[in-house]
PDB file of N, CA and C in Angstrom:
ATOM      1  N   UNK A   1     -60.155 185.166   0.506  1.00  0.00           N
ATOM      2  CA  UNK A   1     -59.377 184.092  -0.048  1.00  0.00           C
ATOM      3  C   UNK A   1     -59.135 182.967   0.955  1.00  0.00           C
ATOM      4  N   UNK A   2     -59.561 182.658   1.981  1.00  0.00           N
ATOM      5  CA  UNK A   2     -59.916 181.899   2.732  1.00  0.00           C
ATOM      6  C   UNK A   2     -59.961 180.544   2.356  1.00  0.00           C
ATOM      7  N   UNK A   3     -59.190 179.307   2.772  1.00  0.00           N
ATOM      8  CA  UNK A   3     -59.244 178.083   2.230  1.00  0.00           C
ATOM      9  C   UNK A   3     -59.787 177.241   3.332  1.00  0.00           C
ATOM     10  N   UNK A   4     -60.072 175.975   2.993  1.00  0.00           N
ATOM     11  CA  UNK A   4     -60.810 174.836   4.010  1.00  0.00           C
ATOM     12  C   UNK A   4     -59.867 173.661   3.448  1.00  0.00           C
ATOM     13  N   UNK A   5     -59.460 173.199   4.444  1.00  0.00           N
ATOM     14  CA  UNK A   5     -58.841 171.805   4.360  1.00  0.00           C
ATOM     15  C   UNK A   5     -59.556 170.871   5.259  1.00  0.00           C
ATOM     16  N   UNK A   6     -60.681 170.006   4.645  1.00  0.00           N
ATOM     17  CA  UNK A   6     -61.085 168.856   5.205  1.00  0.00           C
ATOM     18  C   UNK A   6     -61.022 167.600   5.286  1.00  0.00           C
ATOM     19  N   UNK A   7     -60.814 167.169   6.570  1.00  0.00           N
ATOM     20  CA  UNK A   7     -60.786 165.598   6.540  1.00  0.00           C
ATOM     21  C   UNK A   7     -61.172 164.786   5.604  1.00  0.00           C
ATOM     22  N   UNK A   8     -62.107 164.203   5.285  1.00  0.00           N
ATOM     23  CA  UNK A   8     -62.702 163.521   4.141  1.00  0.00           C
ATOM     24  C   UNK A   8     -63.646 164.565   3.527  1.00  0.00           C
ATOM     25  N   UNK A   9     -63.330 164.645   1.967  1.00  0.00           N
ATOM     26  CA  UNK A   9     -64.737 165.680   1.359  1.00  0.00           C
ATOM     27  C   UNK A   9     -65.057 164.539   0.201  1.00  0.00           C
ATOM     28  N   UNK A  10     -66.511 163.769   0.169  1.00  0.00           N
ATOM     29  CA  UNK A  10     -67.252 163.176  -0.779  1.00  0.00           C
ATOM     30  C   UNK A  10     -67.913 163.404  -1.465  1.00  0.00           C
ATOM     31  N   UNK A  11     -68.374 162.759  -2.827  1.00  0.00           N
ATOM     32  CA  UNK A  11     -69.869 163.042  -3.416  1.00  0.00           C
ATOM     33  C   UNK A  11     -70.532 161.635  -3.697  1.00  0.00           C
ATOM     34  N   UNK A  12     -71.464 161.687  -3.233  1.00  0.00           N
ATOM     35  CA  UNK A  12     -72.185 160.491  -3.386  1.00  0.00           C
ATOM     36  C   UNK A  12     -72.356 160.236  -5.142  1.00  0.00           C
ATOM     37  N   UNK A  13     -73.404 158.928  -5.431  1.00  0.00           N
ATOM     38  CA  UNK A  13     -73.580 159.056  -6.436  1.00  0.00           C
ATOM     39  C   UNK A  13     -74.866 159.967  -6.810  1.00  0.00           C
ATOM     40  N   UNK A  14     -75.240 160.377  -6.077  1.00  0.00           N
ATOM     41  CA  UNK A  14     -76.474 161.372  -6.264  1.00  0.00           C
ATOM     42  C   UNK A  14     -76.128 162.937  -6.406  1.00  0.00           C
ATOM     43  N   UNK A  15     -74.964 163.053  -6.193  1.00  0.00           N
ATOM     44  CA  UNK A  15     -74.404 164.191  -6.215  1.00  0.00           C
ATOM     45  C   UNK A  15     -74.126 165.335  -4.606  1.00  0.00           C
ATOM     46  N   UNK A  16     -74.928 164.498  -3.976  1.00  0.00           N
ATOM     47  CA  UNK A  16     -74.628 165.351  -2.958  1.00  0.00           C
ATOM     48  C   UNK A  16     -72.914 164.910  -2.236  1.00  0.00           C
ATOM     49  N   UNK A  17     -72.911 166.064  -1.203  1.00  0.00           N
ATOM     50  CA  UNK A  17     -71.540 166.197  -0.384  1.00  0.00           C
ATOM     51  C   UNK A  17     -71.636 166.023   0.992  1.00  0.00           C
ATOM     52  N   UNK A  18     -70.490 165.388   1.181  1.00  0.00           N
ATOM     53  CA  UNK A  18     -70.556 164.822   2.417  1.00  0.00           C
ATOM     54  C   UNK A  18     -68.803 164.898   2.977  1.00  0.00           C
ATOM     55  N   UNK A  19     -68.701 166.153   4.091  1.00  0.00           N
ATOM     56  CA  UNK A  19     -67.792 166.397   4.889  1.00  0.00           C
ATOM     57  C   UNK A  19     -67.395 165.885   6.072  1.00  0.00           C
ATOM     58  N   UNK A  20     -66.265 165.384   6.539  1.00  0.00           N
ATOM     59  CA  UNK A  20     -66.143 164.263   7.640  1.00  0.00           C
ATOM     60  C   UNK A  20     -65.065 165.402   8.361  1.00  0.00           C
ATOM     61  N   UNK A  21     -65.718 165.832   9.386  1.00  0.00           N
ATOM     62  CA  UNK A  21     -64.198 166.613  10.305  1.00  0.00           C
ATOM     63  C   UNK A  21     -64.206 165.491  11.723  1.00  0.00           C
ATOM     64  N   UNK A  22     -62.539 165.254  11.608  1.00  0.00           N
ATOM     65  CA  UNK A  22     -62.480 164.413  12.789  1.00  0.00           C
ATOM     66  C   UNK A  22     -61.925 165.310  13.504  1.00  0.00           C
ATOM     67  N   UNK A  23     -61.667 165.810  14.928  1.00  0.00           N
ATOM     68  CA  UNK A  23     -61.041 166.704  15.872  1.00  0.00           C
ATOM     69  C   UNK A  23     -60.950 165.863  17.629  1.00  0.00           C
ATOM     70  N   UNK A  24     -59.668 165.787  17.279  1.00  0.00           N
ATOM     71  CA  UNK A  24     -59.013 165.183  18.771  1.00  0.00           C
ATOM     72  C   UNK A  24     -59.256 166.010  19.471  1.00  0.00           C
ATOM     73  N   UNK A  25     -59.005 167.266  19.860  1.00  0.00           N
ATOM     74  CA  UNK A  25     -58.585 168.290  21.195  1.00  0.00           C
ATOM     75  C   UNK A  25     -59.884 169.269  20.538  1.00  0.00           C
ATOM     76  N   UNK A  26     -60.740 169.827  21.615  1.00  0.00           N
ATOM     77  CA  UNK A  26     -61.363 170.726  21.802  1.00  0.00           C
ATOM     78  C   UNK A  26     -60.852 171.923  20.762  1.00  0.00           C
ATOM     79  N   UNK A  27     -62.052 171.851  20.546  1.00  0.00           N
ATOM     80  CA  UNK A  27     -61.788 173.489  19.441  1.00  0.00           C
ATOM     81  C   UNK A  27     -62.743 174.451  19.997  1.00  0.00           C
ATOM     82  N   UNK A  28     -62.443 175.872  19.845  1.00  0.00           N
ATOM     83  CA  UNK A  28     -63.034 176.601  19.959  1.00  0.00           C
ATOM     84  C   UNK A  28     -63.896 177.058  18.836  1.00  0.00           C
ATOM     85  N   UNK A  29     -65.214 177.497  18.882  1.00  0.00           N
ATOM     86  CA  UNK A  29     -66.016 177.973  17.929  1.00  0.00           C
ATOM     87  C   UNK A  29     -66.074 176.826  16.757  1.00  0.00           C
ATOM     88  N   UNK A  30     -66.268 175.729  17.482  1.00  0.00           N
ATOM     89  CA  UNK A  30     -66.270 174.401  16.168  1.00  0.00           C
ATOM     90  C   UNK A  30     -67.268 173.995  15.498  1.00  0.00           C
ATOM     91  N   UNK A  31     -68.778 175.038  16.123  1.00  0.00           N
ATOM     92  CA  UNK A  31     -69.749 175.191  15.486  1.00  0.00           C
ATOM     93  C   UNK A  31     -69.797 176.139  14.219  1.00  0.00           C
ATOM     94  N   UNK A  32     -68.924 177.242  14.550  1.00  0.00           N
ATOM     95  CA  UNK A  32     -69.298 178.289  14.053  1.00  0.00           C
ATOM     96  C   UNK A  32     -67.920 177.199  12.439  1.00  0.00           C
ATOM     97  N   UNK A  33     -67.355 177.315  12.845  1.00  0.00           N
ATOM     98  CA  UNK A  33     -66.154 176.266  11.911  1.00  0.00           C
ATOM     99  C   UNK A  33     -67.100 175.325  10.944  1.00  0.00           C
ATOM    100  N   UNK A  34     -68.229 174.432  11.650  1.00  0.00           N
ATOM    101  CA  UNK A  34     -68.410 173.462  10.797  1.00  0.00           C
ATOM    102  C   UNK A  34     -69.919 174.290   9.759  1.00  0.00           C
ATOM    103  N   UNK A  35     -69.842 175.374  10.095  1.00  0.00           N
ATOM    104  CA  UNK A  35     -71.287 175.944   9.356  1.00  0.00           C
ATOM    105  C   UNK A  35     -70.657 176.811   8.360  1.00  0.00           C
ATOM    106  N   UNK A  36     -68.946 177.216   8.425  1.00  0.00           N
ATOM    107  CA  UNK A  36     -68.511 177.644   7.411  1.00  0.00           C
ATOM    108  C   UNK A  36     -67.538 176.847   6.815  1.00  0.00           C
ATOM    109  N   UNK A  37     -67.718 175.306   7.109  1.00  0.00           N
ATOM    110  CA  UNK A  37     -67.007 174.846   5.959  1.00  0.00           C
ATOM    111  C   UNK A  37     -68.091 174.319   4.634  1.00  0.00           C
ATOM    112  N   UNK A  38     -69.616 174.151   5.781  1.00  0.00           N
ATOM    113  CA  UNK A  38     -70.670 173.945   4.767  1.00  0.00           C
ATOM    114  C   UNK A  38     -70.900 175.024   3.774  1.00  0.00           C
ATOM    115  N   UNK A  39     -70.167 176.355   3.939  1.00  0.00           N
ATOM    116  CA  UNK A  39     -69.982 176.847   2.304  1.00  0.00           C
ATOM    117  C   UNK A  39     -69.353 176.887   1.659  1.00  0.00           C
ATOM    118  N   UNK A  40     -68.685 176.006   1.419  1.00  0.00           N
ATOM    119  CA  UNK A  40     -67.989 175.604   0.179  1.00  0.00           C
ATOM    120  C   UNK A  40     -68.452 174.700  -0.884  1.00  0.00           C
ATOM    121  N   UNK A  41     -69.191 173.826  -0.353  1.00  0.00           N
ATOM    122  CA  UNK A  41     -69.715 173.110  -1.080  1.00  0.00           C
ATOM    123  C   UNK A  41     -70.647 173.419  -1.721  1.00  0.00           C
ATOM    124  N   UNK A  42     -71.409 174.571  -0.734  1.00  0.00           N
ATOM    125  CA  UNK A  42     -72.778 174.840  -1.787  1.00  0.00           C
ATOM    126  C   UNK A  42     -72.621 175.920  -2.512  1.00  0.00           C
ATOM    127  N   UNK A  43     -71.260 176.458  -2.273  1.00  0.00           N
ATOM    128  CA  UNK A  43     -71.198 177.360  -3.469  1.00  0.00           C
ATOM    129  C   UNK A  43     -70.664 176.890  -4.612  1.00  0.00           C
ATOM    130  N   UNK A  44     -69.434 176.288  -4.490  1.00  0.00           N
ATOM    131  CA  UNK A  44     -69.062 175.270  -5.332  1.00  0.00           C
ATOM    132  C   UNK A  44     -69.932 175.032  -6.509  1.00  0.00           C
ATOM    133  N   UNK A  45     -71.157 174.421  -5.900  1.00  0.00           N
ATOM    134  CA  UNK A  45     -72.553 174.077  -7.191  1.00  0.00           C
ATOM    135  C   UNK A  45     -73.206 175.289  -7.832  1.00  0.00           C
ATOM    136  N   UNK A  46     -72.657 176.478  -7.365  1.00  0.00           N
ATOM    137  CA  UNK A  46     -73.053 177.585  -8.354  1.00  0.00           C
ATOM    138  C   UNK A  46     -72.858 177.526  -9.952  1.00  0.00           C
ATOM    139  N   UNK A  47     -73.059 177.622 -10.947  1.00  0.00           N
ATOM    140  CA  UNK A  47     -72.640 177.523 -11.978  1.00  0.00           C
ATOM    141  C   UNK A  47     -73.409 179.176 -13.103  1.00  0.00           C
ATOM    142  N   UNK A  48     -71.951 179.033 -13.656  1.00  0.00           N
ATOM    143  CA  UNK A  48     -72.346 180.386 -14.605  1.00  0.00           C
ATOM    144  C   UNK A  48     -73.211 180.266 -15.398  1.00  0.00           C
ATOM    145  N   UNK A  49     -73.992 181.426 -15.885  1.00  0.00           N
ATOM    146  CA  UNK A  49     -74.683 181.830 -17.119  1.00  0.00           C
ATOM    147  C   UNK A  49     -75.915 181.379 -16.303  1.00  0.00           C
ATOM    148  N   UNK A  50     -77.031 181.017 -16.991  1.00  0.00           N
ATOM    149  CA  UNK A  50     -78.122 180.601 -16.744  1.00  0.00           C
ATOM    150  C   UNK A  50     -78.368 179.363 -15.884  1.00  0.00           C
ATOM    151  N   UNK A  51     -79.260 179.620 -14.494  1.00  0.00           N
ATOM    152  CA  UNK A  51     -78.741 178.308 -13.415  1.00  0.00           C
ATOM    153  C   UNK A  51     -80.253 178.586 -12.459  1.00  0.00           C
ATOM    154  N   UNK A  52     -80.691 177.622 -12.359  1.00  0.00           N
ATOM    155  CA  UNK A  52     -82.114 177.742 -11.662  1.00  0.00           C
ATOM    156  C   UNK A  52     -81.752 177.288  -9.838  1.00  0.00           C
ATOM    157  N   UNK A  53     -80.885 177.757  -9.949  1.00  0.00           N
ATOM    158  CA  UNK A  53     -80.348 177.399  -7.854  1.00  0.00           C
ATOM    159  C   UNK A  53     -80.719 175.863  -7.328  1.00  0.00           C
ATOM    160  N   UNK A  54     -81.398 175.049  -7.691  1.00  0.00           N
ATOM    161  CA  UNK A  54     -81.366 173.907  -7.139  1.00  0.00           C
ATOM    162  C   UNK A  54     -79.893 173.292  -7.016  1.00  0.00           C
ATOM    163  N   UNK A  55     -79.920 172.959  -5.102  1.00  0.00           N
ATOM    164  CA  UNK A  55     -78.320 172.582  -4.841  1.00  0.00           C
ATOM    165  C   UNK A  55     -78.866 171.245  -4.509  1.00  0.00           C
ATOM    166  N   UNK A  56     -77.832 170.333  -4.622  1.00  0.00           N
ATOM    167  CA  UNK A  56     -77.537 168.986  -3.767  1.00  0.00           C
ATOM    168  C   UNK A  56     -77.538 169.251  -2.193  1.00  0.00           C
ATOM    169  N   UNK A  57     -77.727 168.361  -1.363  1.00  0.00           N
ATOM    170  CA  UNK A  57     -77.484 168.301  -0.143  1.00  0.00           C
ATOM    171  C   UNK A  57     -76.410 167.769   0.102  1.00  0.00           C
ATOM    172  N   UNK A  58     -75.921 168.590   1.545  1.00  0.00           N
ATOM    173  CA  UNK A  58     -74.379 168.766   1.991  1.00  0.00           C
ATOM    174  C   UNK A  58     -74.511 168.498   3.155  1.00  0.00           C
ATOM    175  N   UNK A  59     -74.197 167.449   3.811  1.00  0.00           N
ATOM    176  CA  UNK A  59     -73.739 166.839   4.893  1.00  0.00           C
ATOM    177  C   UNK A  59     -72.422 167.076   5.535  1.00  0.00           C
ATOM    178  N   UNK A  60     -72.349 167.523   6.623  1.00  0.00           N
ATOM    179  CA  UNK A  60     -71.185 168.134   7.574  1.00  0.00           C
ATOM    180  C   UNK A  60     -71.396 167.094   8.591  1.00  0.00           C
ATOM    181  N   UNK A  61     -70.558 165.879   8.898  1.00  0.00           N
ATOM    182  CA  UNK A  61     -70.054 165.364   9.545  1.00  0.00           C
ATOM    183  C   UNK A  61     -68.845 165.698  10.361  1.00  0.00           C
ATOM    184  N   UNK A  62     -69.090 166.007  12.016  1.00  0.00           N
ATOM    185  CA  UNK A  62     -67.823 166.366  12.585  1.00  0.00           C
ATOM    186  C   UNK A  62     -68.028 165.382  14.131  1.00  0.00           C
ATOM    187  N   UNK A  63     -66.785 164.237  13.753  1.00  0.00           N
ATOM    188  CA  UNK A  63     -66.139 163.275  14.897  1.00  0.00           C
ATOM    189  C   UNK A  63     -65.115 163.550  15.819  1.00  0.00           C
ATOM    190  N   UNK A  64     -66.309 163.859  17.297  1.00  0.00           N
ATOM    191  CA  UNK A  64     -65.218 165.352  17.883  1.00  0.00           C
ATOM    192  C   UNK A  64     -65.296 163.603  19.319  1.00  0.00           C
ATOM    193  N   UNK A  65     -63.716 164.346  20.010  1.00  0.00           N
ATOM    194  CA  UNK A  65     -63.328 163.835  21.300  1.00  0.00           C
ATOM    195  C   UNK A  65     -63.355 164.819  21.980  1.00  0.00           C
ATOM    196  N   UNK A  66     -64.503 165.614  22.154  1.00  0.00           N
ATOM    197  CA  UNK A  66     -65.084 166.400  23.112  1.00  0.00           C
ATOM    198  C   UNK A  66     -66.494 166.858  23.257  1.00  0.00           C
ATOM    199  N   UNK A  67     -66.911 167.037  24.119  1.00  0.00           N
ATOM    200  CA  UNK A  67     -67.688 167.659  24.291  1.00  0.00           C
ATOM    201  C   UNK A  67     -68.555 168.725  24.023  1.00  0.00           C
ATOM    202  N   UNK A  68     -69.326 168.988  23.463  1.00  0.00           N
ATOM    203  CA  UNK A  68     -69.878 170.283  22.689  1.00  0.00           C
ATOM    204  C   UNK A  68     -69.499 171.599  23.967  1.00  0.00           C
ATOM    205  N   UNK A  69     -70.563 170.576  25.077  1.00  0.00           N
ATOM    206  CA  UNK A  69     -71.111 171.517  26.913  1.00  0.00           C
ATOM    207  C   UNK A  69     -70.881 170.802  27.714  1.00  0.00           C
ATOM    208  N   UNK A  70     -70.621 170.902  28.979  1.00  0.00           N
ATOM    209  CA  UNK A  70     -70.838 170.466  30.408  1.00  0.00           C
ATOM    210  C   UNK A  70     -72.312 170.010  30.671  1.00  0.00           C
ATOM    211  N   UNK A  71     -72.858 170.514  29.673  1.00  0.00           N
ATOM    212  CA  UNK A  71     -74.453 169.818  30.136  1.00  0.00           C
ATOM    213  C   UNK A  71     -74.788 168.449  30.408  1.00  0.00           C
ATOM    214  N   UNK A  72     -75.119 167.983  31.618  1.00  0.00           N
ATOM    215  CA  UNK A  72     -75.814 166.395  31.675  1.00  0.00           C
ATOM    216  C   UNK A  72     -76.501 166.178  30.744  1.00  0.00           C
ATOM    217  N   UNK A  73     -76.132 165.963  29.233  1.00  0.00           N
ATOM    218  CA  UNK A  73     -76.834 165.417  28.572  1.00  0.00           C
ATOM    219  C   UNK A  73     -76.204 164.650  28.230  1.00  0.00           C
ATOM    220  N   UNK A  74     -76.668 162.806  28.382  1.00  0.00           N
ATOM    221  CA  UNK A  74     -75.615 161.880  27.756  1.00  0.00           C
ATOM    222  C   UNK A  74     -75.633 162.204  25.845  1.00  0.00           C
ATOM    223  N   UNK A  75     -76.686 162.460  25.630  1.00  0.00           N
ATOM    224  CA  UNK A  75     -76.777 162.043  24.146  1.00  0.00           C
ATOM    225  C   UNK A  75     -75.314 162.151  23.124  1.00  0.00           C
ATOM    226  N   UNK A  76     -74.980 161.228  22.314  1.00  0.00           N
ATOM    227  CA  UNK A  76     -73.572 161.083  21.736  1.00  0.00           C
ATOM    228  C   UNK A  76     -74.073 161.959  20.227  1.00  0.00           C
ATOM    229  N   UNK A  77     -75.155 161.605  19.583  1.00  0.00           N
ATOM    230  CA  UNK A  77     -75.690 161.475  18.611  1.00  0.00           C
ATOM    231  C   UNK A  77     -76.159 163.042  18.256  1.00  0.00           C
ATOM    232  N   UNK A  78     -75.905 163.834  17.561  1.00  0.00           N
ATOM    233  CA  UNK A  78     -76.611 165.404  17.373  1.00  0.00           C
ATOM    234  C   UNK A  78     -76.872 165.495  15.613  1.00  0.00           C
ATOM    235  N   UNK A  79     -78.000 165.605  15.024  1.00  0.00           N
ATOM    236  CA  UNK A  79     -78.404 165.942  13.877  1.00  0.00           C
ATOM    237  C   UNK A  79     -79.378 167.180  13.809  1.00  0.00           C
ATOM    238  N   UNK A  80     -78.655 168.064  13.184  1.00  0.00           N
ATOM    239  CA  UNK A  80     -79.021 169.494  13.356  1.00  0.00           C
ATOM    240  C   UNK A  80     -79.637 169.971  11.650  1.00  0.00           C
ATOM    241  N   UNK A  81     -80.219 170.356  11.661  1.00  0.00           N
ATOM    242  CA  UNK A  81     -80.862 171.394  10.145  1.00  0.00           C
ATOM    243  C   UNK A  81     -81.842 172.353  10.495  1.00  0.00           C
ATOM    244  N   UNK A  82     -82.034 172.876   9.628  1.00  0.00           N
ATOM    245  CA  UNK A  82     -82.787 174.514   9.757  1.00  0.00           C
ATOM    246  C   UNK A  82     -84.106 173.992   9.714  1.00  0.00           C
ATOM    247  N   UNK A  83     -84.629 175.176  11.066  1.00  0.00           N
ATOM    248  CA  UNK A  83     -85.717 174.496  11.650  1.00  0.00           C
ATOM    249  C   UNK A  83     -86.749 175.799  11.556  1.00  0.00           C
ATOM    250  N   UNK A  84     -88.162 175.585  11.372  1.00  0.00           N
ATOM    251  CA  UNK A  84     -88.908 176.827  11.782  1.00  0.00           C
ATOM    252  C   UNK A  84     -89.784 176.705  12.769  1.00  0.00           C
ATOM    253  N   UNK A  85     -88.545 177.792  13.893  1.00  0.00           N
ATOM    254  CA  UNK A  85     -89.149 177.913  14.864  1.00  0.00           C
ATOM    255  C   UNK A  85     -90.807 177.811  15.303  1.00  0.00           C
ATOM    256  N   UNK A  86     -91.482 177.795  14.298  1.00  0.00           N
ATOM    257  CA  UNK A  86     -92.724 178.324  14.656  1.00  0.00           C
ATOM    258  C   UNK A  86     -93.671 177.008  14.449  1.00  0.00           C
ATOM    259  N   UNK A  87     -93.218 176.365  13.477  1.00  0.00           N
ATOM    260  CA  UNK A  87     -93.941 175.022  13.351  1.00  0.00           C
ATOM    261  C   UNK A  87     -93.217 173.580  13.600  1.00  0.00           C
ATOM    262  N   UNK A  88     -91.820 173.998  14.130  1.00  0.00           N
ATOM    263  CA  UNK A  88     -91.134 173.225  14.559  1.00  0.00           C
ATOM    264  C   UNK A  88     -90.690 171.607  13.383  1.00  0.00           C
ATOM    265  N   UNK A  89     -91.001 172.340  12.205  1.00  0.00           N
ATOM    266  CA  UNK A  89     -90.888 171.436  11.195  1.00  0.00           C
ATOM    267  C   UNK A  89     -89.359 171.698  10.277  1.00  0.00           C
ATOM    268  N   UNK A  90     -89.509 171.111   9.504  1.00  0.00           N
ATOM    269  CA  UNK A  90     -87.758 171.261   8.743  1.00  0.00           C
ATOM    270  C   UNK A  90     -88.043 172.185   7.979  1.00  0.00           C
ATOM    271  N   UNK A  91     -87.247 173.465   7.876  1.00  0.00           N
ATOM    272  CA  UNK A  91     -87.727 174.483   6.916  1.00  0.00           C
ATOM    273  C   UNK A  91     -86.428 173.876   5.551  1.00  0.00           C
ATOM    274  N   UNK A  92     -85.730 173.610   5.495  1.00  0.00           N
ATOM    275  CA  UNK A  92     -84.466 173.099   4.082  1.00  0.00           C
ATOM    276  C   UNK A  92     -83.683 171.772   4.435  1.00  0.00           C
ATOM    277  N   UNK A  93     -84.341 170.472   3.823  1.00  0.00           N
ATOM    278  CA  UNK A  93     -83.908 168.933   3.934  1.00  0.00           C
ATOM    279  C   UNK A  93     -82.590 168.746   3.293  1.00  0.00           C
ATOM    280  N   UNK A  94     -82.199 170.034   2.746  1.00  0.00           N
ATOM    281  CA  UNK A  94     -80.725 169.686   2.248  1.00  0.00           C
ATOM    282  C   UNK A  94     -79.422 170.138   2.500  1.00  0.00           C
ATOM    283  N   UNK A  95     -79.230 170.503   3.886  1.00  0.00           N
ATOM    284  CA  UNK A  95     -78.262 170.865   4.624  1.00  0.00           C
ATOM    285  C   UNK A  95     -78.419 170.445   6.071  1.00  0.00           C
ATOM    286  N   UNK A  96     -77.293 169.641   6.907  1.00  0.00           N
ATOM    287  CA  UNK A  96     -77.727 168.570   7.874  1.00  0.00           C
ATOM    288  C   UNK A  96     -75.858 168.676   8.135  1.00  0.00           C
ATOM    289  N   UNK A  97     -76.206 168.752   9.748  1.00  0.00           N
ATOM    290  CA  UNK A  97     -74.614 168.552  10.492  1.00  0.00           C
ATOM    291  C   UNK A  97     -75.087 167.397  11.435  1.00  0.00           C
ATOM    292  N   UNK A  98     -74.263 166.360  11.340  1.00  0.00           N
ATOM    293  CA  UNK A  98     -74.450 165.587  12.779  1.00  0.00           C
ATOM    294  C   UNK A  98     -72.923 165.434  13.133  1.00  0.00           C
ATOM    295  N   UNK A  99     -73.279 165.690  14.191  1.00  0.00           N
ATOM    296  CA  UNK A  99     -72.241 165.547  15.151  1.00  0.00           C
ATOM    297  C   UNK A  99     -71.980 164.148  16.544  1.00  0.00           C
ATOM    298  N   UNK A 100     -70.917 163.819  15.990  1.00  0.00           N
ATOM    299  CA  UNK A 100     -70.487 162.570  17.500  1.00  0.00           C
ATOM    300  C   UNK A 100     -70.067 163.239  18.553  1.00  0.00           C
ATOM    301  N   UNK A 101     -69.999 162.886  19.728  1.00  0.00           N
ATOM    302  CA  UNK A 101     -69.491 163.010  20.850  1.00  0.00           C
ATOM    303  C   UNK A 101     -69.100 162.290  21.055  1.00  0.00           C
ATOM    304  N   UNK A 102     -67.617 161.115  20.971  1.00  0.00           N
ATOM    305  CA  UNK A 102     -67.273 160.030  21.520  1.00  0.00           C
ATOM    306  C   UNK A 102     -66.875 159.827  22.492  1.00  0.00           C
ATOM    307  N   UNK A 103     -66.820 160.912  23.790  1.00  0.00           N
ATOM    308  CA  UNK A 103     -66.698 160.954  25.106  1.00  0.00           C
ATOM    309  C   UNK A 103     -67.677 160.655  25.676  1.00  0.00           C
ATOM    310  N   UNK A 104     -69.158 160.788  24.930  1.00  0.00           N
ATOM    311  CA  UNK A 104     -70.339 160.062  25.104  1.00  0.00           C
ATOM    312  C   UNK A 104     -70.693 159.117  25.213  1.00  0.00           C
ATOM    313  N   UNK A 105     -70.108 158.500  24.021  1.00  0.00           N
ATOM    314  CA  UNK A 105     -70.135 156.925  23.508  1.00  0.00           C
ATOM    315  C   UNK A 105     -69.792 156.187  24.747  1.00  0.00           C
ATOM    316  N   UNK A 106     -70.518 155.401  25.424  1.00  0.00           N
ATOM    317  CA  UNK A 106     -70.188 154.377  26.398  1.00  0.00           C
ATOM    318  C   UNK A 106     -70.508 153.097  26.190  1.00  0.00           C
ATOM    319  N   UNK A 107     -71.045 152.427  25.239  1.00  0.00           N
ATOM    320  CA  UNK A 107     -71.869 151.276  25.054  1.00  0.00           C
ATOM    321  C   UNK A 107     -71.088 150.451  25.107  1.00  0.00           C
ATOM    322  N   UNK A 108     -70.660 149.350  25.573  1.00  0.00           N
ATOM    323  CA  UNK A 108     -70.137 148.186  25.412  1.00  0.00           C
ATOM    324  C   UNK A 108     -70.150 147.272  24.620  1.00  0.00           C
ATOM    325  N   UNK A 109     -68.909 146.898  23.933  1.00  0.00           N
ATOM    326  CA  UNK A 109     -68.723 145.895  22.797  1.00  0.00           C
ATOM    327  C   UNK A 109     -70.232 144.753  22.564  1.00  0.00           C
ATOM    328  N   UNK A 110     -70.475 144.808  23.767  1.00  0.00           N
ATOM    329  CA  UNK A 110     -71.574 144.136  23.738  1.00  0.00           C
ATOM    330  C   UNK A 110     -73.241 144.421  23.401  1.00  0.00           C
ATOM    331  N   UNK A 111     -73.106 145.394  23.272  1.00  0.00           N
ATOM    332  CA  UNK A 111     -74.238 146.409  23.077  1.00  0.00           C
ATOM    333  C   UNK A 111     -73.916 146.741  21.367  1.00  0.00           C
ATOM    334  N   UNK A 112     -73.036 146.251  20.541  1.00  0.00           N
ATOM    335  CA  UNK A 112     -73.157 146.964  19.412  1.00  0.00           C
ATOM    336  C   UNK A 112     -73.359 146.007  18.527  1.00  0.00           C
TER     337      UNK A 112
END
């Protein structure tokens, strides 16, 4: 019985969903957080009786003021979906997290 309270939850006009988590202070396990708020939505589109599984795509947007890692990696920008390992191609185009880092973000007013 588990509930999700999210920042912004949308539907486009195409039907898909689109989740906005903003997070000031470091969270712990905020990966593991934003891959289970992406089920709600796609269960949500379950529907009774007779239903051929085609879901909308669900976008998990999370605008963090931290850091994922300590890793020297400047990159601000992270867009993640299920990948196969083996051909390194997109194995499902309809589930997608990107993530900000705005501790990243350095560009100058002038740069945008």
């Amino acid at each position: 019985d588990r509930r999700a309270v999210f920042d912004v939850y949308c539907e486009n006009e195409r039907g898909e969903k689109i989740l906005v988590e903003m997070q000031r202070g470091e969270q712990q396990f905020f990966k593991d957080r934003s891959i289970y708020y992406s089920t709600f939505p796609i269960r949500e589109q379950g529907l009774k009786g007779e239903w051929d599984y085609e879901l909308k795509a669900v976008y998990v947007i999370g605008i963090l003021n931290f850091r994922f890692s300590d890793e020297e990696n400047d990159n601000f920008h992270h867009e993640v979906k299920l990948v196969d390992l083996n051909t390194n191609k997109v194995f499902y185009d309809k589930l997608t997290f990107i993530y900000l880092e705005m501790p990243k973000f350095n560009k100058p007013e002038t740069e945008l």
